[in-house]
N, C-alpha and C. Protein backbone atom coordinates (compact mmCIF):
# COMPACT_ATOMS: atom_id res chain seq x y z
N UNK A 1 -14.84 -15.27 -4.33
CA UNK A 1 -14.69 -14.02 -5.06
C UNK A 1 -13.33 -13.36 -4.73
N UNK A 2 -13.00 -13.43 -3.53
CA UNK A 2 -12.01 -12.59 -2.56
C UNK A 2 -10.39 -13.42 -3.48
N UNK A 3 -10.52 -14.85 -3.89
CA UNK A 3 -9.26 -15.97 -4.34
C UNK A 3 -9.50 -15.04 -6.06
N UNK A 4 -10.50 -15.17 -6.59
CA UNK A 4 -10.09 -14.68 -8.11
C UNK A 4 -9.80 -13.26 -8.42
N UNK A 5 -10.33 -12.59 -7.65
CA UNK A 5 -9.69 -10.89 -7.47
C UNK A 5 -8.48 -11.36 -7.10
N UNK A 6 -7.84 -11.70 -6.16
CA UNK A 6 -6.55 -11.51 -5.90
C UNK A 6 -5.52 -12.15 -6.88
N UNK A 7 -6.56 -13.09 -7.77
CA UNK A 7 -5.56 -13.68 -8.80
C UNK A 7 -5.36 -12.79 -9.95
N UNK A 8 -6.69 -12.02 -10.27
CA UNK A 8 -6.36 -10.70 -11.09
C UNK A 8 -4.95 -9.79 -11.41
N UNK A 9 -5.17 -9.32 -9.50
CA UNK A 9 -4.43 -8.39 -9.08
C UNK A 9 -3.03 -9.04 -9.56
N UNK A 10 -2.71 -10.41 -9.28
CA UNK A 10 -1.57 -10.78 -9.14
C UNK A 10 -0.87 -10.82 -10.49
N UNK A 11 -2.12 -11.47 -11.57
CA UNK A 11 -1.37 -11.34 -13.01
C UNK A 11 -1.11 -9.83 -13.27
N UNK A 12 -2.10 -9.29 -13.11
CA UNK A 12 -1.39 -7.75 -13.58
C UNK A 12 -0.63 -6.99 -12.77
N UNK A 13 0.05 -7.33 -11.66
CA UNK A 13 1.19 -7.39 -11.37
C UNK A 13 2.61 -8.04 -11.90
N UNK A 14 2.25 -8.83 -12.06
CA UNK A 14 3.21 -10.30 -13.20
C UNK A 14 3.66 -8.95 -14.51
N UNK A 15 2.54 -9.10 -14.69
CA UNK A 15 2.65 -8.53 -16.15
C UNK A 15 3.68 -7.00 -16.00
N UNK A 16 3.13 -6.18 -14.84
CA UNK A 16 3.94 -5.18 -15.16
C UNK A 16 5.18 -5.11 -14.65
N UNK A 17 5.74 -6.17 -13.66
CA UNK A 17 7.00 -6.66 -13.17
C UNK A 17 7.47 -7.04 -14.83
N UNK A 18 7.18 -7.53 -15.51
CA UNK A 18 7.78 -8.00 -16.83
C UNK A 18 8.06 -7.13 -18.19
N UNK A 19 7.31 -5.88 -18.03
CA UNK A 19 7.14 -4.92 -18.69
C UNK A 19 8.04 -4.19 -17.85
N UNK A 20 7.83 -3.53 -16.60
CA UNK A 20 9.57 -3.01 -16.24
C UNK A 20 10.81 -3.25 -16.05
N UNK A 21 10.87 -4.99 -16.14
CA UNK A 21 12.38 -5.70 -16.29
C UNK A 21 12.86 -5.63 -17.46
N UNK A 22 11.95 -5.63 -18.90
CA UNK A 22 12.38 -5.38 -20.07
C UNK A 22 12.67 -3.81 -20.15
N UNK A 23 12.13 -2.80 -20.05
CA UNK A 23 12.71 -1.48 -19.94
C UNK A 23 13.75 -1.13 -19.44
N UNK A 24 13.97 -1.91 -18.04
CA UNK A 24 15.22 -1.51 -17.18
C UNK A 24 16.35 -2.74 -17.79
N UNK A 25 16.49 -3.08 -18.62
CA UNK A 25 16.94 -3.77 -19.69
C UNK A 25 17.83 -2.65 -20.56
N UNK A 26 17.16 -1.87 -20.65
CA UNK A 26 17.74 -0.51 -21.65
C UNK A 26 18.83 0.55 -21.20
N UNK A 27 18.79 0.40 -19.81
CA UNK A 27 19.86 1.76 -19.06
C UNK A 27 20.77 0.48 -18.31
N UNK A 28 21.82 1.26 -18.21
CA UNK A 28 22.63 0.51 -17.00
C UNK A 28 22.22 -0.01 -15.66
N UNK A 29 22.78 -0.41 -14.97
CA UNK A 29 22.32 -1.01 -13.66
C UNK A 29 23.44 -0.84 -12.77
N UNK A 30 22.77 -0.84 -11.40
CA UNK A 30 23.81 -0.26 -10.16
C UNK A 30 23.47 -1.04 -9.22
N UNK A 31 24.40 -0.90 -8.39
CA UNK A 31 24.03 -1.87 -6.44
C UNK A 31 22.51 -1.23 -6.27
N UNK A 32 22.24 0.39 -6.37
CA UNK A 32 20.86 0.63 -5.89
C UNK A 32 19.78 -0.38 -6.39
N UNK A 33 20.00 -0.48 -7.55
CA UNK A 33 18.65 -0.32 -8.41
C UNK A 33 18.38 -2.21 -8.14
N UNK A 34 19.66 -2.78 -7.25
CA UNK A 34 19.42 -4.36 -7.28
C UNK A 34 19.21 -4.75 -6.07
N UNK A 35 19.28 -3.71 -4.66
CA UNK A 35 18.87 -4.19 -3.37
C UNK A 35 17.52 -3.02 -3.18
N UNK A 36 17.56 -2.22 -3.70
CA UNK A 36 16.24 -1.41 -3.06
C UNK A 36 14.82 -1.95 -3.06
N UNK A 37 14.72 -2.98 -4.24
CA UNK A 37 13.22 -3.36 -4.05
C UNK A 37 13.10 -4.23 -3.15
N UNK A 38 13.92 -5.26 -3.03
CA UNK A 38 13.55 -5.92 -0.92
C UNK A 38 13.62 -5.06 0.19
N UNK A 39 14.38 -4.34 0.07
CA UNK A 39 13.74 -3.36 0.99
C UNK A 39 12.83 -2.36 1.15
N UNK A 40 12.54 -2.07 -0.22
CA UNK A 40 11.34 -1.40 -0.04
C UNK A 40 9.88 -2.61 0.12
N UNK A 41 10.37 -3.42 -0.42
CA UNK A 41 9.01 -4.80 0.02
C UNK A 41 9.22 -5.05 1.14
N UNK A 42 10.19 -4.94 1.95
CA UNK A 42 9.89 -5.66 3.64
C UNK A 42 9.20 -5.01 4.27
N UNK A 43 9.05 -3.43 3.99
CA UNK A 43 7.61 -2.79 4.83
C UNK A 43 6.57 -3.61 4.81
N UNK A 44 6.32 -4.26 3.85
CA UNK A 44 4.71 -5.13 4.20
C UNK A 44 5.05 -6.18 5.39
N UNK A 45 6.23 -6.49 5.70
CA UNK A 45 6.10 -7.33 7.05
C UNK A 45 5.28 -6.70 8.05
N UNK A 46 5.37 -5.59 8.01
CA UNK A 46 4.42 -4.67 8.89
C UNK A 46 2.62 -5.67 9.22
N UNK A 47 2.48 -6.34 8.02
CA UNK A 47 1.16 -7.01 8.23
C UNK A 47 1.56 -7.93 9.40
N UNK A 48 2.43 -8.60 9.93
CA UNK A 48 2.42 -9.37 10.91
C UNK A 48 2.00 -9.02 12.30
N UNK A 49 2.42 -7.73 12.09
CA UNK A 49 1.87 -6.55 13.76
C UNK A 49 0.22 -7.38 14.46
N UNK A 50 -0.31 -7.18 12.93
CA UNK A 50 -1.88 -7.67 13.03
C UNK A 50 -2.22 -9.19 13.74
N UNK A 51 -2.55 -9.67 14.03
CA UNK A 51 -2.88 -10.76 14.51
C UNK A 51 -3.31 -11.71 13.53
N UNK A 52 -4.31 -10.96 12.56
CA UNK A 52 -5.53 -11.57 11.14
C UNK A 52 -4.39 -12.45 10.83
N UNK A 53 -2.93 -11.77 10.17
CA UNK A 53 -1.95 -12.46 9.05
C UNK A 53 -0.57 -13.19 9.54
N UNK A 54 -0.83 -13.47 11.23
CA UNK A 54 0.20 -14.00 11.70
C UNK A 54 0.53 -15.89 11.54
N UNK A 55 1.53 -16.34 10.95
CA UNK A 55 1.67 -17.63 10.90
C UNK A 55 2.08 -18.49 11.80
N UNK A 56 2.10 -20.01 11.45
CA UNK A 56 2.38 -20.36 12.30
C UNK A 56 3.65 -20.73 12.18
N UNK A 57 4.74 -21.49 12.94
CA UNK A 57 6.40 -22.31 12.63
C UNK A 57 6.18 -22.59 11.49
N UNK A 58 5.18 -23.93 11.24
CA UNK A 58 5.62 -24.69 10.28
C UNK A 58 5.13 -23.97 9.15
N UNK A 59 3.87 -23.02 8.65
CA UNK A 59 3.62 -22.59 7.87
C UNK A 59 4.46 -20.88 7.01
N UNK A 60 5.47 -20.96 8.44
CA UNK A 60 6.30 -19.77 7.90
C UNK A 60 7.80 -20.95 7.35
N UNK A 61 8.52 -21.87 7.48
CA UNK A 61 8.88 -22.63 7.12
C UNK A 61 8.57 -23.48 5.60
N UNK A 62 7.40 -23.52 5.14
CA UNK A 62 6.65 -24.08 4.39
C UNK A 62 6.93 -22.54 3.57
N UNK A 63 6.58 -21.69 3.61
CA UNK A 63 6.70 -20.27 2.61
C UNK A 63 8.12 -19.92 2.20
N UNK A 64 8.92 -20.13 3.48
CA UNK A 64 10.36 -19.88 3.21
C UNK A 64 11.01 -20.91 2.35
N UNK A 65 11.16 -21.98 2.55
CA UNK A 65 11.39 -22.79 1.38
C UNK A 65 10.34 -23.08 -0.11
N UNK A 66 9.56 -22.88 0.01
CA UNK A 66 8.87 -22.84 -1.80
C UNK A 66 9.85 -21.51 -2.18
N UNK A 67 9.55 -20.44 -1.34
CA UNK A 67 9.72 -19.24 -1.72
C UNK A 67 11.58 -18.73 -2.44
N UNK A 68 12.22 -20.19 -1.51
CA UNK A 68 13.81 -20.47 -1.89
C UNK A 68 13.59 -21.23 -3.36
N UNK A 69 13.08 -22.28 -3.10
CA UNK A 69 12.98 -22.89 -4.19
C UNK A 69 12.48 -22.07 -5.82
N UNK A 70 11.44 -21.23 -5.55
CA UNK A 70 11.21 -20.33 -6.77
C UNK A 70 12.31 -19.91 -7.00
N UNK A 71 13.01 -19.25 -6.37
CA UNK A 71 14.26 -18.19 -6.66
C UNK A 71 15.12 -18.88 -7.55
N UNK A 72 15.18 -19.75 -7.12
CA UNK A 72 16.19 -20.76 -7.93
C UNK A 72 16.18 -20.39 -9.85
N UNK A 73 14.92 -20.28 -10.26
CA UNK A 73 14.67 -20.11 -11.78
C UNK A 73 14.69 -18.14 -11.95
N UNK A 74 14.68 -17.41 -10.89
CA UNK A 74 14.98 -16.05 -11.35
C UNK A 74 16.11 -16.14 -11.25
N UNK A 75 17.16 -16.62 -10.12
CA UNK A 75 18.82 -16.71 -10.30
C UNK A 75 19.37 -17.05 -11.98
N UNK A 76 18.86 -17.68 -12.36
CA UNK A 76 19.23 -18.78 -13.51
C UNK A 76 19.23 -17.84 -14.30
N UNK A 77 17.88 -16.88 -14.41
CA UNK A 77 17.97 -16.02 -15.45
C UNK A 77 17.82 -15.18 -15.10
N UNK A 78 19.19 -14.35 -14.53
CA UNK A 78 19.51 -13.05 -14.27
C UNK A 78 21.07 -13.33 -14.41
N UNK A 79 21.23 -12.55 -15.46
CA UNK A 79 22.64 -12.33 -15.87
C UNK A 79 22.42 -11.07 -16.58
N UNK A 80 24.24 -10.60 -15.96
CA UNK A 80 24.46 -9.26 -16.73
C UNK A 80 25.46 -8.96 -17.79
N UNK A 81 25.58 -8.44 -18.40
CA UNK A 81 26.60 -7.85 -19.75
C UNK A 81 27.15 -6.67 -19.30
N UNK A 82 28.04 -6.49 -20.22
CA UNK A 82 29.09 -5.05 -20.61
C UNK A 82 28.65 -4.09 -21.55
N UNK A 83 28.49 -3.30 -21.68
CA UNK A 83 28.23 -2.31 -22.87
C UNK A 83 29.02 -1.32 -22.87
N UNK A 84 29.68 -0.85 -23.31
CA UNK A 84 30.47 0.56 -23.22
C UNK A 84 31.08 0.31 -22.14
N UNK A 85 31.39 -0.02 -21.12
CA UNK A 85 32.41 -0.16 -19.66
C UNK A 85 31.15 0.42 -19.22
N UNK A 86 29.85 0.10 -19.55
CA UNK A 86 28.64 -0.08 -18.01
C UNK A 86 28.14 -1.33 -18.08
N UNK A 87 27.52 -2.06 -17.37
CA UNK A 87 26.86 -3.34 -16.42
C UNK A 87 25.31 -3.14 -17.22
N UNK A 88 24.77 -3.85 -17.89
CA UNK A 88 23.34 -4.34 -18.07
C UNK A 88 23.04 -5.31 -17.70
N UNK A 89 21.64 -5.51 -17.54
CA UNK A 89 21.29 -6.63 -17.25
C UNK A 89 21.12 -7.36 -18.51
N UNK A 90 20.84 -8.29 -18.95
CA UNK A 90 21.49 -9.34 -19.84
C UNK A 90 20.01 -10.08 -20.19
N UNK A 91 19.27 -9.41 -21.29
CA UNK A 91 18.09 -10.21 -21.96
C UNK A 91 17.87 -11.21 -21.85
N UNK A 92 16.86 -11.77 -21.68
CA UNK A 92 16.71 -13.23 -20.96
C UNK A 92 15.42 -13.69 -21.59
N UNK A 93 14.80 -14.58 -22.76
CA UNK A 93 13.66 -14.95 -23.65
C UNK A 93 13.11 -15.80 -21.86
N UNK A 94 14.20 -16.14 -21.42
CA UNK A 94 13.10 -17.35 -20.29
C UNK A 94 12.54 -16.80 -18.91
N UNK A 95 12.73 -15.56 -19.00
CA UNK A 95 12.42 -14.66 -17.54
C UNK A 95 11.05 -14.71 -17.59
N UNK A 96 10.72 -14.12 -18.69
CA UNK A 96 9.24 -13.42 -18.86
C UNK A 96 8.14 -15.00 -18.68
N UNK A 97 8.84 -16.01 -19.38
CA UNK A 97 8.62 -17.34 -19.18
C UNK A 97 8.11 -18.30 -17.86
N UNK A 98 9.00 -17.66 -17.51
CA UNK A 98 9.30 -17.79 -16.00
C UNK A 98 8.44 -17.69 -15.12
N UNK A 99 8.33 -15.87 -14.95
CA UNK A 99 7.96 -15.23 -14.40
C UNK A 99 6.60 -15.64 -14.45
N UNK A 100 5.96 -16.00 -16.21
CA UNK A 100 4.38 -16.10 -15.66
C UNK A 100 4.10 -17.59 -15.29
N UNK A 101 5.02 -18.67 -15.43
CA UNK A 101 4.95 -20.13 -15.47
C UNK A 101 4.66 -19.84 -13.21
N UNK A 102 5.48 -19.13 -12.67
CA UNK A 102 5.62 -19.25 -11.24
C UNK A 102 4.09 -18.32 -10.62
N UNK A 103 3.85 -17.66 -11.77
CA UNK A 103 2.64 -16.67 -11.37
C UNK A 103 1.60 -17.29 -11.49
N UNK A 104 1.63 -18.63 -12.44
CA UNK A 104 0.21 -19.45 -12.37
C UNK A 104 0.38 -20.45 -11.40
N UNK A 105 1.69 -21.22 -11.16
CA UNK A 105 1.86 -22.08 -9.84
C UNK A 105 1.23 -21.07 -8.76
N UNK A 106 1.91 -19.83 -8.04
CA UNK A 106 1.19 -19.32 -6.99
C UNK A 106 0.01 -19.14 -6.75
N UNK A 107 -0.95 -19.31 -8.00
CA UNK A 107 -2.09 -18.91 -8.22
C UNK A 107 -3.10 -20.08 -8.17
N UNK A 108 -2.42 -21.06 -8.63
CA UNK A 108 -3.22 -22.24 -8.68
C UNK A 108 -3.01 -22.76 -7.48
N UNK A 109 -1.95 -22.78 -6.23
CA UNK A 109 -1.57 -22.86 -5.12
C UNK A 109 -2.65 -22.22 -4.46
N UNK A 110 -2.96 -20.90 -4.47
CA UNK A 110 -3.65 -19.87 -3.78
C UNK A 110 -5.10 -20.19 -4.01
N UNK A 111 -5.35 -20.95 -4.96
CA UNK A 111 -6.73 -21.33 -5.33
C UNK A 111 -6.99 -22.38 -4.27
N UNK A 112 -6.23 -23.33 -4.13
CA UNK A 112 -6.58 -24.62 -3.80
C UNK A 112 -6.37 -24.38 -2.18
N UNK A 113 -5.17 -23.49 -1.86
CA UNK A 113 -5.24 -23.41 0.03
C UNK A 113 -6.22 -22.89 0.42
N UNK A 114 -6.99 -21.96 -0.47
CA UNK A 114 -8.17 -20.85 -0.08
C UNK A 114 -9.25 -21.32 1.04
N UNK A 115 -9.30 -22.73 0.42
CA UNK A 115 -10.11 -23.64 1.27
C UNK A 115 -9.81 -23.99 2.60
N UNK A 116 -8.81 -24.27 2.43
CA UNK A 116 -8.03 -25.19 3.91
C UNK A 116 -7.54 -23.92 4.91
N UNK A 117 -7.28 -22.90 4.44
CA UNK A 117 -6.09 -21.98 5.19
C UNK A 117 -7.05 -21.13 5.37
N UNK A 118 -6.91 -20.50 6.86
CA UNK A 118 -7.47 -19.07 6.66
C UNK A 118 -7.10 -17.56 6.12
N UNK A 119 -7.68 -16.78 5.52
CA UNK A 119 -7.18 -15.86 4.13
C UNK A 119 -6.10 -14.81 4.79
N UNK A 120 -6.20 -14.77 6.13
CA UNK A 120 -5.34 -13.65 6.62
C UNK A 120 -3.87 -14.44 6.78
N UNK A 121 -4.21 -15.88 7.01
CA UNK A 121 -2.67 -16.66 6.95
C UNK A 121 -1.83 -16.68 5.77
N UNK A 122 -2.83 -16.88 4.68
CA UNK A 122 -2.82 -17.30 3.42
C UNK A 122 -2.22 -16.00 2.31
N UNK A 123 -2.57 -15.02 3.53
CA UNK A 123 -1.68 -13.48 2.61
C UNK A 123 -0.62 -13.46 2.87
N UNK A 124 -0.34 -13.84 4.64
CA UNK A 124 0.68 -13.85 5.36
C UNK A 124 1.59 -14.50 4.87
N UNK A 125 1.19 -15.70 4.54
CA UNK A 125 2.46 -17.01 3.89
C UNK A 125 2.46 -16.50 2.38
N UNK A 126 1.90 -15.93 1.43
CA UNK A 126 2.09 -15.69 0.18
C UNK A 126 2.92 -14.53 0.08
N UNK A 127 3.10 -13.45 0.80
CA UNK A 127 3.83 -12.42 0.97
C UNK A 127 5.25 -13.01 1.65
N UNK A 128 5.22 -13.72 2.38
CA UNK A 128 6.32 -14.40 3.15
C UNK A 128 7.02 -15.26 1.97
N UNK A 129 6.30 -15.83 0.71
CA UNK A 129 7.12 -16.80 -0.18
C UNK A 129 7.45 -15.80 -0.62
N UNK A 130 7.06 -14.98 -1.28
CA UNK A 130 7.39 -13.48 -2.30
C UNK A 130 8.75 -13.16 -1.66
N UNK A 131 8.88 -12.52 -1.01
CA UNK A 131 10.07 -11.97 -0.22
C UNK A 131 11.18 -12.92 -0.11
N UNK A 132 10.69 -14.30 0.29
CA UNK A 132 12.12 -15.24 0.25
C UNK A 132 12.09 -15.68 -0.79
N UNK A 133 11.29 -15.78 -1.93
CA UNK A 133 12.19 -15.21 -3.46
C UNK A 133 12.87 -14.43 -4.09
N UNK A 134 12.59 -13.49 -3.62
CA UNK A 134 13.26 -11.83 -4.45
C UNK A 134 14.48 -11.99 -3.16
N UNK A 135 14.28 -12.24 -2.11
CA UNK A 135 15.61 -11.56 -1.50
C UNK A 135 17.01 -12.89 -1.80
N UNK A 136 16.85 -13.94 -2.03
CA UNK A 136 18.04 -14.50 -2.37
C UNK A 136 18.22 -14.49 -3.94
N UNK A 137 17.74 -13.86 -4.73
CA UNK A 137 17.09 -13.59 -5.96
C UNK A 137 18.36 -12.27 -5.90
N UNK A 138 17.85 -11.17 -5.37
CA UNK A 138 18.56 -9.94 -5.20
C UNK A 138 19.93 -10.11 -4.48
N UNK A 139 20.03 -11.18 -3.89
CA UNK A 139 21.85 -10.76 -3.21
C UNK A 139 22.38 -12.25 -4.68
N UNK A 140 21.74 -12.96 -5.04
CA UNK A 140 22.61 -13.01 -6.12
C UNK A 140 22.95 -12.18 -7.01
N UNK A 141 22.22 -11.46 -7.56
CA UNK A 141 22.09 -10.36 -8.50
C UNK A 141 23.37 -9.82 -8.12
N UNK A 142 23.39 -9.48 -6.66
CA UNK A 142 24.33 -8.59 -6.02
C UNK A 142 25.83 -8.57 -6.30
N UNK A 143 26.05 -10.17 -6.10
CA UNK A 143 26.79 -11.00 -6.16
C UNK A 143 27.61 -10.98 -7.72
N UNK A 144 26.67 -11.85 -8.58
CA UNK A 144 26.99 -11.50 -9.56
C UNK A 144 27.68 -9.70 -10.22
N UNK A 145 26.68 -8.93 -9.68
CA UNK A 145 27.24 -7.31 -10.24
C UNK A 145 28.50 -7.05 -9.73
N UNK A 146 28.96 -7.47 -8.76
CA UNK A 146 29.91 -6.97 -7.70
C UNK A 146 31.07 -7.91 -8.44
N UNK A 147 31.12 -8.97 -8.98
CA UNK A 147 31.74 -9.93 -9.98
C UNK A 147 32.20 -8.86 -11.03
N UNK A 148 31.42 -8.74 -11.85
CA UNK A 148 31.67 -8.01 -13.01
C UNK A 148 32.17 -6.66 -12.75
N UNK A 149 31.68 -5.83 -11.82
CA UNK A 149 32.01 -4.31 -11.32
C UNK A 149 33.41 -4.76 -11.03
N UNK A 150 33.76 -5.68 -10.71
CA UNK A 150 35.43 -5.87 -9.66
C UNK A 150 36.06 -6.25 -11.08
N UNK A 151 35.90 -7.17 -11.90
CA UNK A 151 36.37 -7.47 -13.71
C UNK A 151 36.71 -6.11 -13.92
N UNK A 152 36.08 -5.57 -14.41
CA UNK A 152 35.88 -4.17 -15.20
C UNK A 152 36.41 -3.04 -14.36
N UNK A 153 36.46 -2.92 -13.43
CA UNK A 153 37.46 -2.04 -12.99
C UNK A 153 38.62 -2.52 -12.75
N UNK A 154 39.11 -4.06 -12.66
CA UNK A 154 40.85 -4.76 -13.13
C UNK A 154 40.91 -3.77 -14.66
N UNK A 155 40.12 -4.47 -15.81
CA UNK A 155 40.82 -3.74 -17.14
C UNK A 155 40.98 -2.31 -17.46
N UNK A 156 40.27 -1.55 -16.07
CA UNK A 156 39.94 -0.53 -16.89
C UNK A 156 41.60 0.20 -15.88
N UNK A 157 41.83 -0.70 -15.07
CA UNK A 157 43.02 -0.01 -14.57
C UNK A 157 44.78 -0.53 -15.37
């Protein structure tokens, strides 16, 4: 019961991560608005304090690389544009694609360890892939903006 609730939770999370990337689609974009959400997600490391959600080497190893490897397809499709001499982020038909194609891998993943792993590890390492997706995810982003911000202030001088 505890594996299909959390798969719930997770699509309608999916879903509204995809519904606010298309909105924030509409205004400009800044350094804030592209490092603040890993840092506001690393407070949940805080679950490690606990004992329940602590991993082990190889299973924090095992999270950190899937969790690299996902990133790989949000890098791909995250690109930004020019509009008026401001920075957008850059519409993307394969994000949303993406986004739910990796949300049913984690899920169908999360189904099948449920068994083998115990659930406090199993949050531990799923929160642990999350994070080492979004955060090399976000310093590309970074990367990229800081590209274009450095362009655009050459022409505009």
């Amino acid at each position: 019961m505890y594996v299909i609730f959390s798969m719930i939770v997770a699509v309608c999370m999916g879903l509204i991560v995809i519904v606010v990337r298309m909105k924030a689609q509409k205004y400009p974009t800044n350094v804030k608005k592209i490092i603040l959400p890993p840092v506001f997600m690393s407070t949940g490391a805080l679950m490690y304090v606990v004992p329940y959600f602590r991993l082990t080497p190889m299973e924090i190893l095992e999270a950190v690389i899937v969790g690299m490897f996902f990133s790989l397809f949000l890098i791909y499709t995250s690109n930004f544009e020019v509009n008026a001499g401001k920075i957008y982020m850059k519409r993307s038909k394969l994000f949303p694609v993406i986004l739910i194609t990796l949300l049913v891998i984690r899920s169908v993943m999360k189904y099948f360890l449920s068994s083998t792993i115990h659930p406090g590890e199993l949050a531990g390492m799923f929160f642990l892939l999350a994070f080492s997706m979004i955060v090399p995810w976000r310093i590309a982003m970074y990367l990229k903006y800081k590209k274009i911000e450095q362009n655009l202030n050459k022409t505009v001088q």
